[in-house]
C-alpha atoms as a PDB file:
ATOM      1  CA  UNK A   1     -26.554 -23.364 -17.102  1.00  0.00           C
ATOM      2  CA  UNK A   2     -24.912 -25.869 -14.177  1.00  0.00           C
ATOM      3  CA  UNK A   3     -21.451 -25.272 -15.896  1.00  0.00           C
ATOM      4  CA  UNK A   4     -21.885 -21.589 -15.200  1.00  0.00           C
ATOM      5  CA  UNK A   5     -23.217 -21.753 -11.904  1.00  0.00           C
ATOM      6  CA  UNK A   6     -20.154 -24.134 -10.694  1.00  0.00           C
ATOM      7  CA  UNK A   7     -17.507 -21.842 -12.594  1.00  0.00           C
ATOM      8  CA  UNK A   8     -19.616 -18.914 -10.445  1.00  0.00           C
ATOM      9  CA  UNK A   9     -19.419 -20.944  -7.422  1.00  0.00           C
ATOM     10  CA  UNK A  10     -15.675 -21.369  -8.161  1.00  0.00           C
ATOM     11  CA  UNK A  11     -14.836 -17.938  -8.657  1.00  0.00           C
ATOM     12  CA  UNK A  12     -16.685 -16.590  -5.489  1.00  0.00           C
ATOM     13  CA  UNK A  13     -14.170 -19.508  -3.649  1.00  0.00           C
ATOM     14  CA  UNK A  14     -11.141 -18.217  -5.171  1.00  0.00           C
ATOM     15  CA  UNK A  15     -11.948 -14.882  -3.920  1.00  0.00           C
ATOM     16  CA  UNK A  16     -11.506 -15.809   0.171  1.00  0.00           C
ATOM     17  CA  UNK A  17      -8.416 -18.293  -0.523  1.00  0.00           C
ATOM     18  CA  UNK A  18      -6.069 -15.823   0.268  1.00  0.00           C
ATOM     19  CA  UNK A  19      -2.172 -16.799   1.397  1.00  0.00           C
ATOM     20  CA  UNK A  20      -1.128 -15.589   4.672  1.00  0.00           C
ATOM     21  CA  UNK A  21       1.556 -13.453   2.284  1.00  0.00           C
ATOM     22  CA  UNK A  22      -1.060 -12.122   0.804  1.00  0.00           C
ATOM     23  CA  UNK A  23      -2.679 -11.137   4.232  1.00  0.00           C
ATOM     24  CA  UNK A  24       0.390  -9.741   5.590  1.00  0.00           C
ATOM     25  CA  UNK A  25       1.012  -7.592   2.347  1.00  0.00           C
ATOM     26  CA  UNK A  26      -2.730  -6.026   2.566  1.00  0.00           C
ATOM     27  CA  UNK A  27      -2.393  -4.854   6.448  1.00  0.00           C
ATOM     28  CA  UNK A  28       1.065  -3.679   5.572  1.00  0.00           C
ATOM     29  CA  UNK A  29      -0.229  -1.323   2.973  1.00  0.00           C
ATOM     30  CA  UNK A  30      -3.226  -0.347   4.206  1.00  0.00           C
ATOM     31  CA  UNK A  31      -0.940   0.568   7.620  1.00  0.00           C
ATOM     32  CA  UNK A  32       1.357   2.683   5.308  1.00  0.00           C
ATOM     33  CA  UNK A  33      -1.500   4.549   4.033  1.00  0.00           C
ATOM     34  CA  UNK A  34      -3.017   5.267   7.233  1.00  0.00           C
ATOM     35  CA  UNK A  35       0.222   6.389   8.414  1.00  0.00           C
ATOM     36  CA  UNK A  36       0.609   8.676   5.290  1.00  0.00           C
ATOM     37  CA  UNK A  37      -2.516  10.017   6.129  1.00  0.00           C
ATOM     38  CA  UNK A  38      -2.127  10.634   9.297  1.00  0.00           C
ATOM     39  CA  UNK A  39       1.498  12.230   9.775  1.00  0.00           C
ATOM     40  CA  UNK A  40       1.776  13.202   6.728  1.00  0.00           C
ATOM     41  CA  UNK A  41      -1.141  14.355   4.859  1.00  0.00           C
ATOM     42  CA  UNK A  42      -3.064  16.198   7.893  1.00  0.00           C
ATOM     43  CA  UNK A  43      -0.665  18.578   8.590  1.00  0.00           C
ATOM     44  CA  UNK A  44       0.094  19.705   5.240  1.00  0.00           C
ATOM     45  CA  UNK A  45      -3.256  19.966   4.730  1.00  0.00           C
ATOM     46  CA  UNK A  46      -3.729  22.284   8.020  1.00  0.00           C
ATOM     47  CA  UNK A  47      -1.155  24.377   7.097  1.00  0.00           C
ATOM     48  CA  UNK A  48      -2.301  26.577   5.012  1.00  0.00           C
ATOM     49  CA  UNK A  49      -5.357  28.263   4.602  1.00  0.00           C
ATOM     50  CA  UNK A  50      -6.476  28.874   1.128  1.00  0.00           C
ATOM     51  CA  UNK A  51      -8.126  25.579  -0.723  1.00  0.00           C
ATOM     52  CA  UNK A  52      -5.344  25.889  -3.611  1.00  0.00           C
ATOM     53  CA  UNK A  53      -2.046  25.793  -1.093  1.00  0.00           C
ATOM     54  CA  UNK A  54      -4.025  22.788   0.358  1.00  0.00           C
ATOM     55  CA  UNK A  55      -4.489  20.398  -2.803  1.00  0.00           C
ATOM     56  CA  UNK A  56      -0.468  22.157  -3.839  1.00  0.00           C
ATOM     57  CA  UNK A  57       0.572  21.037  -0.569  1.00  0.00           C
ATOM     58  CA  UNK A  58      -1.155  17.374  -0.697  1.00  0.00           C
ATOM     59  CA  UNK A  59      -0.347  16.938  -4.101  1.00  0.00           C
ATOM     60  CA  UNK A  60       3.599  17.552  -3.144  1.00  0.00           C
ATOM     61  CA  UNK A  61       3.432  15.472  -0.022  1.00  0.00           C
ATOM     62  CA  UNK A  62       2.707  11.905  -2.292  1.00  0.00           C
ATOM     63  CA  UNK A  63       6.719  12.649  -3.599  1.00  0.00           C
ATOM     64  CA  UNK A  64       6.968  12.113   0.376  1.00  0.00           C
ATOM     65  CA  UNK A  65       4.969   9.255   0.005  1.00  0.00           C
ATOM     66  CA  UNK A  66       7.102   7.937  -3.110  1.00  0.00           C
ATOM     67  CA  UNK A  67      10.448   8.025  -1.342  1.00  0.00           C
ATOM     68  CA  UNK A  68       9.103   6.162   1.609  1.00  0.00           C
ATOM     69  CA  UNK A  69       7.917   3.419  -0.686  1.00  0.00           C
ATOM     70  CA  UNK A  70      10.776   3.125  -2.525  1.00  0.00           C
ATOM     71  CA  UNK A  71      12.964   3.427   0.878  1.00  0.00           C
ATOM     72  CA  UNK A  72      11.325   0.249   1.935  1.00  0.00           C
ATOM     73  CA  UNK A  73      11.509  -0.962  -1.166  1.00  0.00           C
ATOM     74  CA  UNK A  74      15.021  -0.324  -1.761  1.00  0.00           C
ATOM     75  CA  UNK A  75      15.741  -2.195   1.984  1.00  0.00           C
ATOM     76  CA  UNK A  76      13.354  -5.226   1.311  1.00  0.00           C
ATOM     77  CA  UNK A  77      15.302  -5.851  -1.439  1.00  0.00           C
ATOM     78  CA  UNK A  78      18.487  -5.602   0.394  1.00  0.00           C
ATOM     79  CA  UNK A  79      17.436  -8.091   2.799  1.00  0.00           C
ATOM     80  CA  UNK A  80      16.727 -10.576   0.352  1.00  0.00           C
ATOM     81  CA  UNK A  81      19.810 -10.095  -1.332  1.00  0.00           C
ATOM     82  CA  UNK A  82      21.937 -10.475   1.554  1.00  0.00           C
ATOM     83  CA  UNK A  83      19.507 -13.422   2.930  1.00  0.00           C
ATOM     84  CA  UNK A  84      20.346 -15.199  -0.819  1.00  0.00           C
ATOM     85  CA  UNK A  85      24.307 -14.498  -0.162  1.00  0.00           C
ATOM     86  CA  UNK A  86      24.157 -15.948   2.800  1.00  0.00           C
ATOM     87  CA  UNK A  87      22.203 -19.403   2.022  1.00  0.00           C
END
């Protein structure tokens, strides 16, 4: 029973020993989904006006989505390869 509680106790730790990576990666996407939502998703939702043309129109706005990702994606890497040339 004490082994389990410590490993418990251990696991619960682990949880709130996060890297400052780590930190910077979570705000970073949770920005880029706000920022989906909010230029991107609202207005295709508002318009149209039947429910169907909605969920159509949010449903083809995540390819949107997609290409930003990989956009930023496609320049992070960049960066790091020309910041490997380079050292």
């Amino acid at each position: 029973m004490v082994v389990v509680a410590r490993v418990r106790q251990n696991d619960a730790s682990m949880l709130l020993n996060l890297t400052p990576t780590q930190i910077s990666l979570g705000i970073a996407g949770a920005t880029t989904l706000v920022a989906y939502a909010v230029f991107i998703l609202v207005p295709a939702w508002g318009s149209y006006g039947r429910v169907w043309e909605k969920l159509a129109a949010s449903f083809l706005s995540l390819f949107i989505l997609a290409a930003l990702v990989g956009v930023g994606i496609g320049i992070g890497a960049g960066v790091v390869y020309l910041y490997v040339q380079q050292a």
